[in-house]
PDB file of N, CA and C in Angstrom:
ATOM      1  N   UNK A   1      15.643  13.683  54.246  1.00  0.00           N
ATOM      2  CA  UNK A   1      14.664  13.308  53.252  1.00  0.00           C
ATOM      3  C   UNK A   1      13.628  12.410  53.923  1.00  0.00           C
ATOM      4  N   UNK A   2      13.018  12.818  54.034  1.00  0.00           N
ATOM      5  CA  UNK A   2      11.345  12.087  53.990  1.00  0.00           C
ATOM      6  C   UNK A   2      10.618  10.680  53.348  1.00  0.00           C
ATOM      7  N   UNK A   3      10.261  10.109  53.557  1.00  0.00           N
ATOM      8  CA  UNK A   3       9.841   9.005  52.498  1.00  0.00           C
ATOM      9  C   UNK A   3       8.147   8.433  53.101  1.00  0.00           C
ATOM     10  N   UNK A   4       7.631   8.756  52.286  1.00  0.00           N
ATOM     11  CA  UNK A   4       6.072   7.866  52.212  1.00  0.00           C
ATOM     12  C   UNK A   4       5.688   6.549  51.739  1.00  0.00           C
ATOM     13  N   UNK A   5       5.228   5.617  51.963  1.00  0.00           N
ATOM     14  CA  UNK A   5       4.815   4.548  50.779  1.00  0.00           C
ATOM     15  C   UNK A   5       3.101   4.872  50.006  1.00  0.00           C
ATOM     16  N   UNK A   6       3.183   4.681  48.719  1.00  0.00           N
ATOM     17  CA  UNK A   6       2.332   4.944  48.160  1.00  0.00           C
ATOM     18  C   UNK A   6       1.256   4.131  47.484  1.00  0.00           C
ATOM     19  N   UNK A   7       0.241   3.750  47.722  1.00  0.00           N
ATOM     20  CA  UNK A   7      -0.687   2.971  47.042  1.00  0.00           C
ATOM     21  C   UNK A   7      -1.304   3.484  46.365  1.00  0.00           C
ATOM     22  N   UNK A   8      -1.514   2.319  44.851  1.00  0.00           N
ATOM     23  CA  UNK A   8      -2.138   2.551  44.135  1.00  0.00           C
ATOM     24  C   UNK A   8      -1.555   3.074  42.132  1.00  0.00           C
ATOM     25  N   UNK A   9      -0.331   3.355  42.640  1.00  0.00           N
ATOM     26  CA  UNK A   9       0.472   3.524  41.403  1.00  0.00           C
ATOM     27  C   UNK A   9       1.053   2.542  40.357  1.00  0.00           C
ATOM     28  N   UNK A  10       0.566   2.289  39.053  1.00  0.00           N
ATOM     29  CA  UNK A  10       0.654   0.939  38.556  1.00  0.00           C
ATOM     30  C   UNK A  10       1.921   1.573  36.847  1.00  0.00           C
ATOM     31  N   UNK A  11       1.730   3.013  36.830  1.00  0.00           N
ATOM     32  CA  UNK A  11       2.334   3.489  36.004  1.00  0.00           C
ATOM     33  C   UNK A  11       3.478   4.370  35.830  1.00  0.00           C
ATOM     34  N   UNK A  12       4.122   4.764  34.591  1.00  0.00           N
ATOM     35  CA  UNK A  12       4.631   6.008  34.782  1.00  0.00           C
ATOM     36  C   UNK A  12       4.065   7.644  35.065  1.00  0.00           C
ATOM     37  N   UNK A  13       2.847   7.493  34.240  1.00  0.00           N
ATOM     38  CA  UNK A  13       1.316   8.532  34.929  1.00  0.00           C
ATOM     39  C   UNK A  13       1.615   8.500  35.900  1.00  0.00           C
ATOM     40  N   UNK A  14       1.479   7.575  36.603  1.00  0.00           N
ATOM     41  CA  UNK A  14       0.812   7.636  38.037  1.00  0.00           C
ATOM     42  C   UNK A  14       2.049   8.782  39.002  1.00  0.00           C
ATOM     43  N   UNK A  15       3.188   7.878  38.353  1.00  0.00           N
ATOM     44  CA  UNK A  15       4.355   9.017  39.175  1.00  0.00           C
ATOM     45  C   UNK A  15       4.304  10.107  38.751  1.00  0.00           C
ATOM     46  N   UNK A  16       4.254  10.670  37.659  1.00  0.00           N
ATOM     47  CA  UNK A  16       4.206  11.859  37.220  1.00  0.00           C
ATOM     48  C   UNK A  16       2.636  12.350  37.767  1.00  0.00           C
ATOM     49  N   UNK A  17       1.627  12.009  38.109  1.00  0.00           N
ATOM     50  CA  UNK A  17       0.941  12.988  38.788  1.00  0.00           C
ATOM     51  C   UNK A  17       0.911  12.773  40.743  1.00  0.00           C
ATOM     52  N   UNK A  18       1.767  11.854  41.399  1.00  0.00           N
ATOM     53  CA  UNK A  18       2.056  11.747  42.786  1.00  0.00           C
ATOM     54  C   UNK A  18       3.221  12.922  42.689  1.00  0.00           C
ATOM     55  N   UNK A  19       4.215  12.872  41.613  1.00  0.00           N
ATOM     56  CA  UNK A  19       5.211  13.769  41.496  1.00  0.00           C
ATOM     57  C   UNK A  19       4.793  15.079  41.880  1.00  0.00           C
ATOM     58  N   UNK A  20       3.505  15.892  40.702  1.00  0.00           N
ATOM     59  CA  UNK A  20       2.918  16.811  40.491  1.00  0.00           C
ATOM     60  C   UNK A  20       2.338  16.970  41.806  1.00  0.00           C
ATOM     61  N   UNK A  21       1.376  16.406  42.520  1.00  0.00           N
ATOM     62  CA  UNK A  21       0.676  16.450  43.636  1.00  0.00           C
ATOM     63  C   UNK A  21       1.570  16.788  44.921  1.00  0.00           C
ATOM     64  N   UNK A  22       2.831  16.033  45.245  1.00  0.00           N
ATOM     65  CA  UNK A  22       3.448  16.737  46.162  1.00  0.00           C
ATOM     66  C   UNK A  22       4.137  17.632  45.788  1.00  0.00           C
ATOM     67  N   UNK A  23       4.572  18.162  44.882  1.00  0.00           N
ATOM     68  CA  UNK A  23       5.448  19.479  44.469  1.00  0.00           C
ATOM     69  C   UNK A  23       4.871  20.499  44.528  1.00  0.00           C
ATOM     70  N   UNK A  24       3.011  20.603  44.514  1.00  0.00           N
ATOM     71  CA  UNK A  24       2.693  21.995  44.893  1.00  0.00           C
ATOM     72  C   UNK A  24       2.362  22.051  46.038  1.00  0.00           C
ATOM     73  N   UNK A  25       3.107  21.058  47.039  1.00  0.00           N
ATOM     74  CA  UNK A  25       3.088  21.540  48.117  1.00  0.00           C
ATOM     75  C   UNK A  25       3.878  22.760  48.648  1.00  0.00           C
ATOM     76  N   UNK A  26       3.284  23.391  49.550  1.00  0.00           N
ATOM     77  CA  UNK A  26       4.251  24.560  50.048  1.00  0.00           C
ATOM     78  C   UNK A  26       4.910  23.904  51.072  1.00  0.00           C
ATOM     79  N   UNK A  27       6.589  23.995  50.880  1.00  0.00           N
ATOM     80  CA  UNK A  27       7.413  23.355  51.820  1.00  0.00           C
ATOM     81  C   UNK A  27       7.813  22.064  51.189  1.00  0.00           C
ATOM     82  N   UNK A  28       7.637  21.546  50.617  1.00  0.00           N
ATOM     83  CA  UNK A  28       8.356  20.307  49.935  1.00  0.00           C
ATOM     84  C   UNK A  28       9.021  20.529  48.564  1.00  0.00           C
ATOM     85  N   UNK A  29       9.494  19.729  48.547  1.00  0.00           N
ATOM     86  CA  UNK A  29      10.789  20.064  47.219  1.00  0.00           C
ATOM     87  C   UNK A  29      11.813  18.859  47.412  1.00  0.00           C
ATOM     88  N   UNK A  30      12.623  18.994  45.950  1.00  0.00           N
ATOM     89  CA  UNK A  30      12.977  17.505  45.664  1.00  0.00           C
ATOM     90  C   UNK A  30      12.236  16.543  45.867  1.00  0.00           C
ATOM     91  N   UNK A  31      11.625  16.019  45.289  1.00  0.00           N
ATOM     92  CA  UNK A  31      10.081  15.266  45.441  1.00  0.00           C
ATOM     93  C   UNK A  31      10.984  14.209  44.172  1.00  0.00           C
ATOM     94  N   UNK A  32      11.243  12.663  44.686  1.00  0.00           N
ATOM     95  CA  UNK A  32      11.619  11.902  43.765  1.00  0.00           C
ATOM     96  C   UNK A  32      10.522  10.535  43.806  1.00  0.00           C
ATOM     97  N   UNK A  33       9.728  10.026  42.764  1.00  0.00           N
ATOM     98  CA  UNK A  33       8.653   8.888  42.791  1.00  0.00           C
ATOM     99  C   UNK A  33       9.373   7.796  42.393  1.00  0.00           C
ATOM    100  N   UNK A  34       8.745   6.796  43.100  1.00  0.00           N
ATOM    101  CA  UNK A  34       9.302   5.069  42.590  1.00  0.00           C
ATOM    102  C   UNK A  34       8.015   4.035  42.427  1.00  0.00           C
ATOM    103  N   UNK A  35       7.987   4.282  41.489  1.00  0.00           N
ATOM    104  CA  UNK A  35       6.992   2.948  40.951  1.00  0.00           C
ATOM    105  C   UNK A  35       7.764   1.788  41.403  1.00  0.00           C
ATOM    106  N   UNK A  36       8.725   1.158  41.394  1.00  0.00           N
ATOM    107  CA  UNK A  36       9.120   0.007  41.682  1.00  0.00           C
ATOM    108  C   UNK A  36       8.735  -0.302  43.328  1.00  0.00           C
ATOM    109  N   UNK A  37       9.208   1.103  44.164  1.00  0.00           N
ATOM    110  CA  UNK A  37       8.897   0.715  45.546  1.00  0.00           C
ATOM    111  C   UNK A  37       8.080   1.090  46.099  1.00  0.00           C
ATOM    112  N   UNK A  38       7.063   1.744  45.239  1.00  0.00           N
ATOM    113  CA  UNK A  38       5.891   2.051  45.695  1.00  0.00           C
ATOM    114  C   UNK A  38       6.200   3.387  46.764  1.00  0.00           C
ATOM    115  N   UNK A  39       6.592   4.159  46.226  1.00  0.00           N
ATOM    116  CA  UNK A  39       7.115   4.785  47.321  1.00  0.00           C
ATOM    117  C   UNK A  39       7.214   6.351  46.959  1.00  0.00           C
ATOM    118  N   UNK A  40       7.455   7.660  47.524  1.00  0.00           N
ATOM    119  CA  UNK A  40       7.920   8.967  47.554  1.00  0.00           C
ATOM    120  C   UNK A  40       8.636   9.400  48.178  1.00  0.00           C
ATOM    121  N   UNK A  41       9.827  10.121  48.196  1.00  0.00           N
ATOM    122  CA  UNK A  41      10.971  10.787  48.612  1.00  0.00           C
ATOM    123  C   UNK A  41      11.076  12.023  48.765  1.00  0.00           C
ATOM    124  N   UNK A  42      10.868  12.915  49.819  1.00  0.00           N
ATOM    125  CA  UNK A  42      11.044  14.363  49.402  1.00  0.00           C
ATOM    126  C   UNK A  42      11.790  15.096  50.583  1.00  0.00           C
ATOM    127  N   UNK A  43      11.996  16.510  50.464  1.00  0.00           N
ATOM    128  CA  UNK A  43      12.874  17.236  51.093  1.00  0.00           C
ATOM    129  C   UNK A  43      11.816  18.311  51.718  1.00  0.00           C
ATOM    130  N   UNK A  44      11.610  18.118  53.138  1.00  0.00           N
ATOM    131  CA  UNK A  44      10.404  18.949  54.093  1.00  0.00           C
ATOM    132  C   UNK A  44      11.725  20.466  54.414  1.00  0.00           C
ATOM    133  N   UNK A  45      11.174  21.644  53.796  1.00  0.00           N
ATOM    134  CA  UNK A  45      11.948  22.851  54.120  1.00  0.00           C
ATOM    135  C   UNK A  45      11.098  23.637  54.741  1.00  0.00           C
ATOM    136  N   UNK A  46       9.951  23.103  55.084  1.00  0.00           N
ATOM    137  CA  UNK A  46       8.898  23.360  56.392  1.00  0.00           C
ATOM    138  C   UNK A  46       8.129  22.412  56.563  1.00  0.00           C
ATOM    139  N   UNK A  47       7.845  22.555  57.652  1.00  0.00           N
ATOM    140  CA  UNK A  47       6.892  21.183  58.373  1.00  0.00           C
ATOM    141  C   UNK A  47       5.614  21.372  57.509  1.00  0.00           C
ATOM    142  N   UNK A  48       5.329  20.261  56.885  1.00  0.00           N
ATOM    143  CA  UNK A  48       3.836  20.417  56.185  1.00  0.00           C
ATOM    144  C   UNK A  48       2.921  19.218  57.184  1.00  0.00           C
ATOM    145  N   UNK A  49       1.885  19.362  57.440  1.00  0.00           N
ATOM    146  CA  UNK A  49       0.922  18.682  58.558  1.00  0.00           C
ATOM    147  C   UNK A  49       0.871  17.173  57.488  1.00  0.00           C
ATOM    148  N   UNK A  50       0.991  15.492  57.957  1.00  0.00           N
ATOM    149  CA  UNK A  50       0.854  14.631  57.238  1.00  0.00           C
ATOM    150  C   UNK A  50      -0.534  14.312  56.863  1.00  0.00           C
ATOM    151  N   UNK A  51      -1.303  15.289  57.087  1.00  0.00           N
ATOM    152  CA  UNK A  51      -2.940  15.455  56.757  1.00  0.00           C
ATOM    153  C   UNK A  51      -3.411  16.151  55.504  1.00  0.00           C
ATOM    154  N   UNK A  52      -1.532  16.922  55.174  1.00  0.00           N
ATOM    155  CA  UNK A  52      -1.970  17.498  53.844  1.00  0.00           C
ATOM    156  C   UNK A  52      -1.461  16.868  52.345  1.00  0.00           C
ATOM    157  N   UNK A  53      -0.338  15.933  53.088  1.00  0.00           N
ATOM    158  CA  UNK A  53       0.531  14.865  52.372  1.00  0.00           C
ATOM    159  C   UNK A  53      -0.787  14.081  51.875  1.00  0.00           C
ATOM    160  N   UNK A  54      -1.484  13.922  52.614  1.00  0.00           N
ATOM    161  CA  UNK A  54      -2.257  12.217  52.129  1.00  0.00           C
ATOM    162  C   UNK A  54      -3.547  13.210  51.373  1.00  0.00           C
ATOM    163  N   UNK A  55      -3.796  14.200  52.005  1.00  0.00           N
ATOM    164  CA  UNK A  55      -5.396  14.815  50.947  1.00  0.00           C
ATOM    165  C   UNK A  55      -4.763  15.259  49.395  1.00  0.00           C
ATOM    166  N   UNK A  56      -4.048  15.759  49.001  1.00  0.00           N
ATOM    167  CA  UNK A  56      -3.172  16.317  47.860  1.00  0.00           C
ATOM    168  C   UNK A  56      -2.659  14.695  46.888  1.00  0.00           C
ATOM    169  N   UNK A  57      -2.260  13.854  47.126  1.00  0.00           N
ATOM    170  CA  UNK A  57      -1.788  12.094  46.766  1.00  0.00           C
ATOM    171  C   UNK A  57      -3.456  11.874  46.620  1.00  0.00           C
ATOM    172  N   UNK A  58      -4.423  12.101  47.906  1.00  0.00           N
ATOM    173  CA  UNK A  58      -5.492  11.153  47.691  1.00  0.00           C
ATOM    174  C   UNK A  58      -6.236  11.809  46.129  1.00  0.00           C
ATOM    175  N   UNK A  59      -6.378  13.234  46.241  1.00  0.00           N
ATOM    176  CA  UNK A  59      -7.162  13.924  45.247  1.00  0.00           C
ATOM    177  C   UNK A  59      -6.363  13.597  43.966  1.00  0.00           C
ATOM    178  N   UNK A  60      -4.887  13.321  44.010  1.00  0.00           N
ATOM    179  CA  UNK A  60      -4.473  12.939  42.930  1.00  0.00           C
ATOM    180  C   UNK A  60      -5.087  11.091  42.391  1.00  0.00           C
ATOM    181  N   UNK A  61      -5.631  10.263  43.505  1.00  0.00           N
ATOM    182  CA  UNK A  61      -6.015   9.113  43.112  1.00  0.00           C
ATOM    183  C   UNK A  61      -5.318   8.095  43.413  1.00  0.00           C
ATOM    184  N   UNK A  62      -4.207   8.477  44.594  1.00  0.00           N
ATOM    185  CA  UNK A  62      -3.438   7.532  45.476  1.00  0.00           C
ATOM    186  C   UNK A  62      -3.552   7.567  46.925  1.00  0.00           C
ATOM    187  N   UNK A  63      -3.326   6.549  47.503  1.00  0.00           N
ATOM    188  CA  UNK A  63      -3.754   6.195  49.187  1.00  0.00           C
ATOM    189  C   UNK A  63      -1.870   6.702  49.903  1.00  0.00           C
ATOM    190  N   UNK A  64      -1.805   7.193  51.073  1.00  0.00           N
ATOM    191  CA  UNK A  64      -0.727   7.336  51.439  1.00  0.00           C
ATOM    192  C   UNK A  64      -0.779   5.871  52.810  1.00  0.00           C
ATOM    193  N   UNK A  65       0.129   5.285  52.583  1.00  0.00           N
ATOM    194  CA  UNK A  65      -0.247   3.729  53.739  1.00  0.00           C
ATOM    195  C   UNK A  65       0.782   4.625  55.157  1.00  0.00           C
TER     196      UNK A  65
END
C-alpha cells in the first residue's frame, strides 16, 4: 500500500472527492482517505507515473506534498 500526504482537505467533501479523484485512476484501487492525517492510502496494481497522482488530487482542488 502506497500512502501520499494530502493538502488542503478540511472536510468530509473533501475526502470523498480525493477518494473519487484517485479511484479513476487506472491502476489504483483500494483508495482509503484520512482527514485526520491528512493523508491517502492506496493499492498500485500498476505503476501509475506520480505526475498523474498529483494532476487528478490537484484538478480535484488538493496539493499532493
Amino acid at each position: 500500500m502506497k500512502t501520499i500526504k494530502i493538502k488542503g482537505m478540511t472536510c468530509p467533501h473533501c475526502v470523498m472527492a480525493v477518494t473519487r479523484a484517485l479511484s479513476g485512476i487506472d491502476g489504483i484501487r483500494n483508495v482509503k482517505v484520512s482527514l485526520e492525517k491528512g493523508e491517502a492510502s492506496f493499492d498500485e496494481v500498476k505503476p501509475v507515473e506520480p505526475a498523474v497522482i498529483r494532476e487528478r488530487v490537484k484538478k480535484a482542488g488538493y496539493d499532493v506534498l
